[in-house]
Protein backbone atom coordinates (compact mmCIF):
# COMPACT_ATOMS: atom_id res chain seq x y z
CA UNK A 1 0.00 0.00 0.00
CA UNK A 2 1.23 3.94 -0.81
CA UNK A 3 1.54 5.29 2.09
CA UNK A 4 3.09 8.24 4.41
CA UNK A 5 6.45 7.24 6.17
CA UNK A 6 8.31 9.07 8.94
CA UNK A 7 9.62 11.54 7.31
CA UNK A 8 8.08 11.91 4.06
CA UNK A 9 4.95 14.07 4.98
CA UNK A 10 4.28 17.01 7.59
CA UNK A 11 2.68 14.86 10.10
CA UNK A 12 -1.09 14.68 11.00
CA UNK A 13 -3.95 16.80 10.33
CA UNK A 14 -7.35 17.72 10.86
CA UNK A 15 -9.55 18.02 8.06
CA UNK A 16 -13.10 18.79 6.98
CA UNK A 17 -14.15 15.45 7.37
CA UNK A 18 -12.24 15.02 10.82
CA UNK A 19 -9.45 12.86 9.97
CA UNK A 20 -6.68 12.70 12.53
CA UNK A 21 -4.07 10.06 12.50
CA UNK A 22 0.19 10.09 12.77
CA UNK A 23 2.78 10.39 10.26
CA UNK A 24 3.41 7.15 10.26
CA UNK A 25 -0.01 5.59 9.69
CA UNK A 26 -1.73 8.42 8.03
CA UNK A 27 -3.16 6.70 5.05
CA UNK A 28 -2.62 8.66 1.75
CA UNK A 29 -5.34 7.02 -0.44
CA UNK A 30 -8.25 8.58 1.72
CA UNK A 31 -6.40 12.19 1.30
CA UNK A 32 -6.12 11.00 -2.75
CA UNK A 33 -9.81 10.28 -2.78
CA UNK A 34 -10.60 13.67 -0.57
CA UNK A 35 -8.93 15.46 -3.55
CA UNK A 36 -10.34 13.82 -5.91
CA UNK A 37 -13.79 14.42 -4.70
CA UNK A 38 -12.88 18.08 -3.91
CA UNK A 39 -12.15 18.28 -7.63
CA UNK A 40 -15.86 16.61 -8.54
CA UNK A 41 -16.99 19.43 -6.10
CA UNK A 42 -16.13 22.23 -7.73
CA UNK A 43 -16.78 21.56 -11.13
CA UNK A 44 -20.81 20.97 -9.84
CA UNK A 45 -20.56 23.98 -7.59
CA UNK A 46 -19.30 26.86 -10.10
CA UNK A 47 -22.09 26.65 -12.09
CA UNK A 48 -24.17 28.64 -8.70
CA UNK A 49 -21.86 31.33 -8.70
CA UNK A 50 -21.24 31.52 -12.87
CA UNK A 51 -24.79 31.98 -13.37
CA UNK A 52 -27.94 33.08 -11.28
CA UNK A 53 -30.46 30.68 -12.39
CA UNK A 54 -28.95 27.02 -12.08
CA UNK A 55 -29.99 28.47 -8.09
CA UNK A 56 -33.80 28.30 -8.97
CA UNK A 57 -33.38 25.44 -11.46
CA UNK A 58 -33.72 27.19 -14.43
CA UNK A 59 -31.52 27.19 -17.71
CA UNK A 60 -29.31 30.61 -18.39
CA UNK A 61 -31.24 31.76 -21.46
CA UNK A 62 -27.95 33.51 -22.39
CA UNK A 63 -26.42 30.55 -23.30
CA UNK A 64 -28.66 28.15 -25.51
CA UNK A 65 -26.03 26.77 -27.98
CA UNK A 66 -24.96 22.72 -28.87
CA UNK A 67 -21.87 23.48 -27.08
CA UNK A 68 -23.35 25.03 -24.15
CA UNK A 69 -25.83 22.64 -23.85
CA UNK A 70 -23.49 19.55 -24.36
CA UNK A 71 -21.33 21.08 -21.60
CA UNK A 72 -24.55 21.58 -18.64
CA UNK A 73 -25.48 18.07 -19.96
CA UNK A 74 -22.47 16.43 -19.51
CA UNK A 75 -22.31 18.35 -16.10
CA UNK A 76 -25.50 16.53 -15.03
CA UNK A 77 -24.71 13.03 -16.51
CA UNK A 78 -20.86 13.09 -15.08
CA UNK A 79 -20.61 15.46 -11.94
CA UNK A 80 -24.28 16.38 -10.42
CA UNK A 81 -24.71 14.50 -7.32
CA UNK A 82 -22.16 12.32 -7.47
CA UNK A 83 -18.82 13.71 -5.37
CA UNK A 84 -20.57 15.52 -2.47
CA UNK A 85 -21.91 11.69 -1.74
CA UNK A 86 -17.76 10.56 -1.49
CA UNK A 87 -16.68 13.49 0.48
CA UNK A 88 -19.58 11.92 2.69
CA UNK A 89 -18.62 8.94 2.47
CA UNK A 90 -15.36 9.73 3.82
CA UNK A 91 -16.99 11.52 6.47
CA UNK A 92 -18.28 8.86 8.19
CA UNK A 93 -15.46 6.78 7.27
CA UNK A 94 -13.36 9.08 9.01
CA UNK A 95 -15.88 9.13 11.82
CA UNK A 96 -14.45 5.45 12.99
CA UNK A 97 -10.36 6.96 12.83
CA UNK A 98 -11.67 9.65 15.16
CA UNK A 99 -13.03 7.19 17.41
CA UNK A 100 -9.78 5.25 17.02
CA UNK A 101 -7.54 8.10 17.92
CA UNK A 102 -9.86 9.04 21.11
CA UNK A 103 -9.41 5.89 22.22
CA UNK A 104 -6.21 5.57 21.67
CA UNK A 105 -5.04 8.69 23.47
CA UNK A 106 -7.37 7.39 26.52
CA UNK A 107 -9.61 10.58 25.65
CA UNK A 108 -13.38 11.01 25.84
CA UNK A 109 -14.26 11.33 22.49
CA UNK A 110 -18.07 12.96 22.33
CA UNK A 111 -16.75 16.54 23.50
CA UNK A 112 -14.50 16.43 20.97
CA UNK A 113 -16.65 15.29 17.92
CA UNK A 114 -19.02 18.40 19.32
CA UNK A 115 -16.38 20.77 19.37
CA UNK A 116 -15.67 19.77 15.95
CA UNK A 117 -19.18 19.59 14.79
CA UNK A 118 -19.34 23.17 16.53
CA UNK A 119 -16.58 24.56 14.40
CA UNK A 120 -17.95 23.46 11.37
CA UNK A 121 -21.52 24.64 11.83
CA UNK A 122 -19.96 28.33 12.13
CA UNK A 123 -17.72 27.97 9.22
CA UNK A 124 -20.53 26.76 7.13
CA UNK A 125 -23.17 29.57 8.48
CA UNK A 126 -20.38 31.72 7.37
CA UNK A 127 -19.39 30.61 4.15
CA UNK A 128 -23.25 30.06 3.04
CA UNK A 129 -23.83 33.60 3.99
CA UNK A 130 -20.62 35.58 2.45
CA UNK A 131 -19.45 33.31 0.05
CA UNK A 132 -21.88 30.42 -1.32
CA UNK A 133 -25.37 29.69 -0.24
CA UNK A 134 -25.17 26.01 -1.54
CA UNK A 135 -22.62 25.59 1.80
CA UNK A 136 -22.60 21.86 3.19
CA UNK A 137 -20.34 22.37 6.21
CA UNK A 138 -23.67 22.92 8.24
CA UNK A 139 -25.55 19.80 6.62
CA UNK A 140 -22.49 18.18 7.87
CA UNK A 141 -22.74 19.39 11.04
CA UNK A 142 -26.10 18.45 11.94
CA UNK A 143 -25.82 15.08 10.74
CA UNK A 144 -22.79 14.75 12.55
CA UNK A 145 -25.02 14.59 15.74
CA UNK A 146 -27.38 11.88 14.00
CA UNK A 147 -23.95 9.45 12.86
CA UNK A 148 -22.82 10.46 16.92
CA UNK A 149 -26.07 8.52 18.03
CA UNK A 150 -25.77 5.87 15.82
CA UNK A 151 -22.09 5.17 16.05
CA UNK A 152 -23.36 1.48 18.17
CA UNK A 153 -25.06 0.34 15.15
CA UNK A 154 -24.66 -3.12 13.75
CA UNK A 155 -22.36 -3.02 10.13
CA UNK A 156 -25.75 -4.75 8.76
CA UNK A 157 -28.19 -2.08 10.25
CA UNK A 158 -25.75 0.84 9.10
CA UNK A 159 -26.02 -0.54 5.32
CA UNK A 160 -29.34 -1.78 5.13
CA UNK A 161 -30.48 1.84 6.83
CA UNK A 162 -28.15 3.53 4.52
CA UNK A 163 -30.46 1.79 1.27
CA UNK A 164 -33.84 2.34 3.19
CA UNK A 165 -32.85 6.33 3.18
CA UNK A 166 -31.61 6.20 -0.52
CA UNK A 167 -34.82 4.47 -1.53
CA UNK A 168 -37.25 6.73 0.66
CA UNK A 169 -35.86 10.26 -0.71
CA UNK A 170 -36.64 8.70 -4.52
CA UNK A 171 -39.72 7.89 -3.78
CA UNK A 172 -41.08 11.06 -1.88
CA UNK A 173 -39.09 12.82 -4.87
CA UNK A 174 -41.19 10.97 -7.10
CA UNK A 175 -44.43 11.41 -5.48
CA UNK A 176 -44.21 14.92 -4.49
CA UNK A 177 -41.83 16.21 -6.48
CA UNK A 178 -38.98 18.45 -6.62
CA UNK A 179 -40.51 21.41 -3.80
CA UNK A 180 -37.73 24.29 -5.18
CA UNK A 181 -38.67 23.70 -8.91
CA UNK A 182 -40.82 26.46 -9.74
CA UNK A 183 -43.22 27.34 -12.63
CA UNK A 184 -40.29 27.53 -15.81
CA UNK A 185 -41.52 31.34 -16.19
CA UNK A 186 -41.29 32.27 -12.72
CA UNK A 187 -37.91 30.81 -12.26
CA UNK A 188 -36.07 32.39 -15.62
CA UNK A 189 -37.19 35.69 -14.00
CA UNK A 190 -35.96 34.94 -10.49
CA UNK A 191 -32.72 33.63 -12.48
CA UNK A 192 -32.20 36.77 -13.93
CA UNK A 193 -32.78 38.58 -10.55
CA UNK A 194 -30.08 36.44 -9.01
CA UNK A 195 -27.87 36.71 -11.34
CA UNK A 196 -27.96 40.59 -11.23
CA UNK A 197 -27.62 40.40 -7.46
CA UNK A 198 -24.18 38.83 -7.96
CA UNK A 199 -23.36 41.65 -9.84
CA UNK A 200 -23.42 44.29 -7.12
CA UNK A 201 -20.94 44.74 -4.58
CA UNK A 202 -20.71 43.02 -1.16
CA UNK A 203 -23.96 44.07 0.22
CA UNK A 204 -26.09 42.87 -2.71
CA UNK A 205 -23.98 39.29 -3.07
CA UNK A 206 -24.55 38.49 1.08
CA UNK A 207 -28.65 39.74 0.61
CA UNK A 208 -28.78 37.23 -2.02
CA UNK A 209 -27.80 34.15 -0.15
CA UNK A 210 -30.01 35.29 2.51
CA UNK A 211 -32.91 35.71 0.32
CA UNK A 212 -31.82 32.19 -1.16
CA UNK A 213 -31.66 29.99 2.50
CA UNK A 214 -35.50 29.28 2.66
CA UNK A 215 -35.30 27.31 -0.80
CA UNK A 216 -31.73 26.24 0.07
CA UNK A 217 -33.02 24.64 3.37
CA UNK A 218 -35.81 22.61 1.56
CA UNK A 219 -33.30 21.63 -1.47
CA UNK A 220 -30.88 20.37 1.41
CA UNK A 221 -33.81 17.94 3.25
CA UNK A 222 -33.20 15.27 0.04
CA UNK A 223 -29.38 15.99 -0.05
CA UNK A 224 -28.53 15.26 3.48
CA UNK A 225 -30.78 12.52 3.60
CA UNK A 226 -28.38 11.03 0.72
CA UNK A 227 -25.11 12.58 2.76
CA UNK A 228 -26.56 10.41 5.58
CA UNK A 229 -26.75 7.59 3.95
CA UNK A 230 -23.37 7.95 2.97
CA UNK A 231 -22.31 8.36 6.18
CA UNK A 232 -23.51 5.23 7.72
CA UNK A 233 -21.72 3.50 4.36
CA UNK A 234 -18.59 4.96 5.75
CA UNK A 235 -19.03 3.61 9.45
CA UNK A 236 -19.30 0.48 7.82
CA UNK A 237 -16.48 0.36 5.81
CA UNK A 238 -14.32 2.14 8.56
CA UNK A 239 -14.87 -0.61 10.95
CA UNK A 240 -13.69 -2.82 8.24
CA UNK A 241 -10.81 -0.33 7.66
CA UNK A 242 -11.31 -1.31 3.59
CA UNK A 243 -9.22 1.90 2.72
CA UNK A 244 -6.34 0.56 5.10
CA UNK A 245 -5.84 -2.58 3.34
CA UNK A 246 -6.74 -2.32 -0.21
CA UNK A 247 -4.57 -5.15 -1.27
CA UNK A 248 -7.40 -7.67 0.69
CA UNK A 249 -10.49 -5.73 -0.99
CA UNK A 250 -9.17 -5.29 -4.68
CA UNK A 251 -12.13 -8.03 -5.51
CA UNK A 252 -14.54 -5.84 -4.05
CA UNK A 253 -13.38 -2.49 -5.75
CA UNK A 254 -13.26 -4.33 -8.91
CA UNK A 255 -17.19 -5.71 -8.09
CA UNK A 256 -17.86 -1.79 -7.27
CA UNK A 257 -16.59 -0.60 -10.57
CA UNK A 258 -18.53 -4.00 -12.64
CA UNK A 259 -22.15 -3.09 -10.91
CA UNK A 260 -21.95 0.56 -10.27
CA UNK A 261 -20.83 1.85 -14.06
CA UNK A 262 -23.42 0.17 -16.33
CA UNK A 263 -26.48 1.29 -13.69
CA UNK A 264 -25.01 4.31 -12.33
CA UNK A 265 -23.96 5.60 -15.56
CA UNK A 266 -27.62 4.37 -16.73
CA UNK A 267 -29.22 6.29 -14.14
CA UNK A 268 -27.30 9.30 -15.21
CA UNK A 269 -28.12 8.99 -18.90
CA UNK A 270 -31.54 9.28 -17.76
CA UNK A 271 -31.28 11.70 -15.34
CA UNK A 272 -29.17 14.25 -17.45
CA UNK A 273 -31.62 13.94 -20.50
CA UNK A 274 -34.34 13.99 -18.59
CA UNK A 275 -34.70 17.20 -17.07
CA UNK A 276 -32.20 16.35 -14.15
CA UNK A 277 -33.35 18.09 -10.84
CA UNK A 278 -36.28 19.70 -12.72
CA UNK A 279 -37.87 16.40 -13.65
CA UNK A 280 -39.28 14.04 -10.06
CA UNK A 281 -39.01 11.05 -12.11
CA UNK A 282 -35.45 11.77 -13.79
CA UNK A 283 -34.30 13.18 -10.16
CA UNK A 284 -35.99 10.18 -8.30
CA UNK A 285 -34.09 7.53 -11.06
CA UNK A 286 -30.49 10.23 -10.48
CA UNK A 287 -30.63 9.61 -6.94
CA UNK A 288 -31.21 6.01 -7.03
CA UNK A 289 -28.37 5.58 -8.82
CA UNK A 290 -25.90 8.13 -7.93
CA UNK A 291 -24.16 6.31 -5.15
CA UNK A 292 -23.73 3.47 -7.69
CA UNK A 293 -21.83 5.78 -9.70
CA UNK A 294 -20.38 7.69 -7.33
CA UNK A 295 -18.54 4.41 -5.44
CA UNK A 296 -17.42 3.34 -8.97
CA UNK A 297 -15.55 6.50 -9.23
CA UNK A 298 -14.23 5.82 -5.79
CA UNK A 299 -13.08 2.54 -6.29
CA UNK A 300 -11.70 3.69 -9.61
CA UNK A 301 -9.22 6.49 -8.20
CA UNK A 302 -8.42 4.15 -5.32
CA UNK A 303 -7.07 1.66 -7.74
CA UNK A 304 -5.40 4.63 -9.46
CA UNK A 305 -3.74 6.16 -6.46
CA UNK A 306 -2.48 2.29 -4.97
CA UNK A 307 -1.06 1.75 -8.23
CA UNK A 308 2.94 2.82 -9.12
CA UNK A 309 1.77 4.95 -11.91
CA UNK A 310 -0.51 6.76 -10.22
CA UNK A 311 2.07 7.39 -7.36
CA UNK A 312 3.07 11.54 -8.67
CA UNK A 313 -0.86 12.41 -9.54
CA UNK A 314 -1.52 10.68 -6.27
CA UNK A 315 0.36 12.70 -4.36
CA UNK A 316 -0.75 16.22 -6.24
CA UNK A 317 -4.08 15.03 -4.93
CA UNK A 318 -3.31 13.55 -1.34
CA UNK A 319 -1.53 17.24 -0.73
CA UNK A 320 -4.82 18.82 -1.74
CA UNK A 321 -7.62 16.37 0.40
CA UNK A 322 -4.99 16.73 3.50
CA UNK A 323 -6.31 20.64 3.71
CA UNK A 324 -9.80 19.86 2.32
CA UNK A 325 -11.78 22.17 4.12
CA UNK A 326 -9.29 25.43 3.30
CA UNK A 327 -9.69 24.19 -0.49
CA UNK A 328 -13.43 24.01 -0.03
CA UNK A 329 -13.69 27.27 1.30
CA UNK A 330 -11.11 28.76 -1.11
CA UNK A 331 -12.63 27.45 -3.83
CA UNK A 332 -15.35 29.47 -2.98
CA UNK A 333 -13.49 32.93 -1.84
CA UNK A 334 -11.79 32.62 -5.61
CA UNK A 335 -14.96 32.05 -7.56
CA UNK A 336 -16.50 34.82 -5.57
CA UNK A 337 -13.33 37.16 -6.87
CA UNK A 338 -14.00 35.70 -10.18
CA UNK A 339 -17.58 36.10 -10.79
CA UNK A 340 -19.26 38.71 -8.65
CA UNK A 341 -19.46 42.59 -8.39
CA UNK A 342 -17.24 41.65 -5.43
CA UNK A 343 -14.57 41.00 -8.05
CA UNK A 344 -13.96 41.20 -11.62
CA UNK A 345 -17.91 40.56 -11.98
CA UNK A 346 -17.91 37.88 -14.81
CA UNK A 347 -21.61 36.00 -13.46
CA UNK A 348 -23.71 35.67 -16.45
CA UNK A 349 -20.95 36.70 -18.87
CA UNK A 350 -19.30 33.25 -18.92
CA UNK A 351 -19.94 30.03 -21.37
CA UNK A 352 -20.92 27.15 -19.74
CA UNK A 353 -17.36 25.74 -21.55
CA UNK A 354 -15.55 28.24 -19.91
CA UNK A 355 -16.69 28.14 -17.01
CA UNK A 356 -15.73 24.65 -16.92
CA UNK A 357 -12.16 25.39 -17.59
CA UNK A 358 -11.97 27.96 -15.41
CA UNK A 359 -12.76 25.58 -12.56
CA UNK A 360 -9.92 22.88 -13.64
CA UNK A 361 -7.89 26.12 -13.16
CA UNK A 362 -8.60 27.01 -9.88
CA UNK A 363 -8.13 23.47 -9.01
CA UNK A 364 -5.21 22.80 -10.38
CA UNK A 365 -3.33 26.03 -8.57
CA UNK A 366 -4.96 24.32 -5.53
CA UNK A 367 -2.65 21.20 -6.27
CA UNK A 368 -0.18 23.06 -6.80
CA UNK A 369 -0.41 25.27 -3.81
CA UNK A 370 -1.58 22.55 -1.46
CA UNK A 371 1.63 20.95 -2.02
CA UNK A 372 4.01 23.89 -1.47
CA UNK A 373 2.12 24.38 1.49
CA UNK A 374 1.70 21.04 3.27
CA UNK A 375 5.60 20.65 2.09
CA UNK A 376 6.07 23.43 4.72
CA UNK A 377 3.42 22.93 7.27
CA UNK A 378 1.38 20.08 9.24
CA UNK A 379 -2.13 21.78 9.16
CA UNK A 380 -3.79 24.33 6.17
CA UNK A 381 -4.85 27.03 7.96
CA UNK A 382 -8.53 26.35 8.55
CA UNK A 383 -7.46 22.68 9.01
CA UNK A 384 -5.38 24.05 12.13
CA UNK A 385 -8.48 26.35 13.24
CA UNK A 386 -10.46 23.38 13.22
CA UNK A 387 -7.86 20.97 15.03
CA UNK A 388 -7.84 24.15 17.65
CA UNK A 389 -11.31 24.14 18.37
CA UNK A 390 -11.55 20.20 18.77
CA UNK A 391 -8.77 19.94 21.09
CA UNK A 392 -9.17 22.79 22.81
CA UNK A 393 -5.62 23.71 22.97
CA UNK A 394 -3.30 25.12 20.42
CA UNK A 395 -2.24 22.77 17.79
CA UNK A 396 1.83 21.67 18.64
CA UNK A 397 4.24 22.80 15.49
């Protein structure tokens, strides 16, 4: 297995999904995976700040050509609702090295995991309001609490719960629908209102996302439901420690990548030429088979990452998932610069092509920067905020 050695790596960190093991057993696949999901992340999220109406699920009007609309489509068949369900995933996988390292250290672990679910609640009520109002640092807080209570759960009861979830939010999708879409009308002109929001200065941009947290809140019900549900996957595989020992589960990754590409990429065929979000029964059919799709992708970098020729992209990545929650946020503090009057306002001027691009940019000076900078340090700086607050005590150097 690729791994850390003494020596080779600033020691341990704290990250976004709580993380928190030594230099010489800190596992660089999951950091691999973290950045590769981070990556997933922000190609789904730019399109919120690029454009004012993907927020009320409504097509920029602006942009109707074949290559525009090959470029949203391919969004929705290949990214939409696919990576924030790994960085979950990893969440609760993490969840079980927390527990670990508590006990470990002879420490009473529930104060922590609330300090740390504490920490993350504020950074997320402050980066939905001043930066992005799609945040899901607060989902991830709350549901914290729920994977806290159910951290006793039987392996069996934590996967068989995790499907029960999956199949109950695609089923109230399909009966009731999707309860942000609004009439098509309606939302091209709230799209446009958005969008011109973005354009003003500071004031305008944080009124937005305030005006936006009512619909945001209801949109977030069926995603953390699905977050959840990844969590308790996690717990399960954590107890397992599957990402410790890939060597003994390389039948199981390959299984993953056999069931999970012809259905999940099935799914998203129908899903992205369906209507995506704005369609229950395309949406109900998406989330179905997202995780399917989503775990294929996972098992597929794993592979990537354990193998010798993935060892230098590896790396690139590992450097970037170690300080996932300062990329997360900095992704958003640079697309803010980039598109709104708080910056070079560029929302609503873009190509969905470009805009693309541009977010392969941003991530890959986040590679590059994530590497110079864990080269140099243990923690990235919100990383070391966060390890501060869980500890309560100052982070050693």
């Amino acid at each position: 297995m690729w791994r850390y050695h003494h020596g080779a790596t600033p020691a341990a960190t704290l990250n976004v999904t709580g993380v928190r093991t030594g230099r010489s057993d800190r596992i660089a696949e999951i950091d691999a995976l973290r950045g590769f999901a981070l990556l997933g992340i922000l190609v789904a999220n730019i399109v919120y700040f690029a454009s004012g109406y993907p927020a009320h699920l409504a097509a920029d009007p602006t942009y109707a050509s074949r290559l525009d609309s090959a470029t949203t489509w391919l969004t929705a068949f290949l990214i939409d609702t696919k990576f924030y369900l790994l960085f979950s995933f990893l969440f609760g996988y993490s969840f079980t090295l927390q527990m670990d390292s508590a006990a470990r250290a002879d420490a009473r672990f529930t104060p922590r995991f609330l300090r740390r679910l504490g920490g993350l609640f504020v950074l997320g009520v402050l980066h939905a309001v001043l930066l992005f109002h799609g945040d899901i640092l607060t989902t991830y807080a709350l549901l914290g609490l729920i994977l806290l209570a159910l951290r006793k759960v039987s392996t069996t009861a934590a996967l068989v719960s995790a499907l029960m979830l999956t199949v109950a939010v695609a089923v109230i999708v399909l009966l009731v629908g999707n309860p942000v879409a609004a009439d098509s009308a309606e939302a091209v002109i709230e799209g446009a209102r958005t969008t011109d929001a973005f354009r003003g200065g500071p004031g305008s941009v944080v009124a937005e996302h305030l005006r936006l947290v009512p619909a945001q809140l209801v949109s977030n019900a069926g995603q953390a439901a699905l977050a959840l549900s990844a969590f308790l996957v996690g717990l399960a595989a954590g107890r397992h420690r599957v990402l410790s020992d890939l060597d003994r589960y390389v039948h199981l990754l390959r299984r993953i990548q056999w069931f999970g590409y012809p259905v999940g990429l099935a799914g998203a065929l129908v899903f992205a030429s369906g209507g995506g979000t704005r369609n229950a029964g395309t949406m109900a059919v998406g989330l179905l088979t997202a995780p399917l799709l989503a775990a294929a992708y996972g098992a597929s970098a794993l592979q990537l990452v354990h193998s010798r020729t993935g060892t230098r992209l590896a790396r690139s990545f590992a450097a970037a998932g170690r300080m996932a929650l300062t990329n997360y946020i900095g992704q958003s503090v640079i697309c803010v610069l980039v598109f709104t009057g708080c910056g070079f306002g560029l929302v609503g001027r873009i190509a969905p092509p470009v805009v693309i691009l541009i977010a392969f940019a941003i991530f890959g000076s986040q590679l590059v920067t994530s590497t110079w900078w864990m080269s140099r340090h243990r923690y990235g700086p919100l990383e070391w905020i966060l390890r501060f607050v869980t500890y309560a005590r100052r982070p050693s150097p």
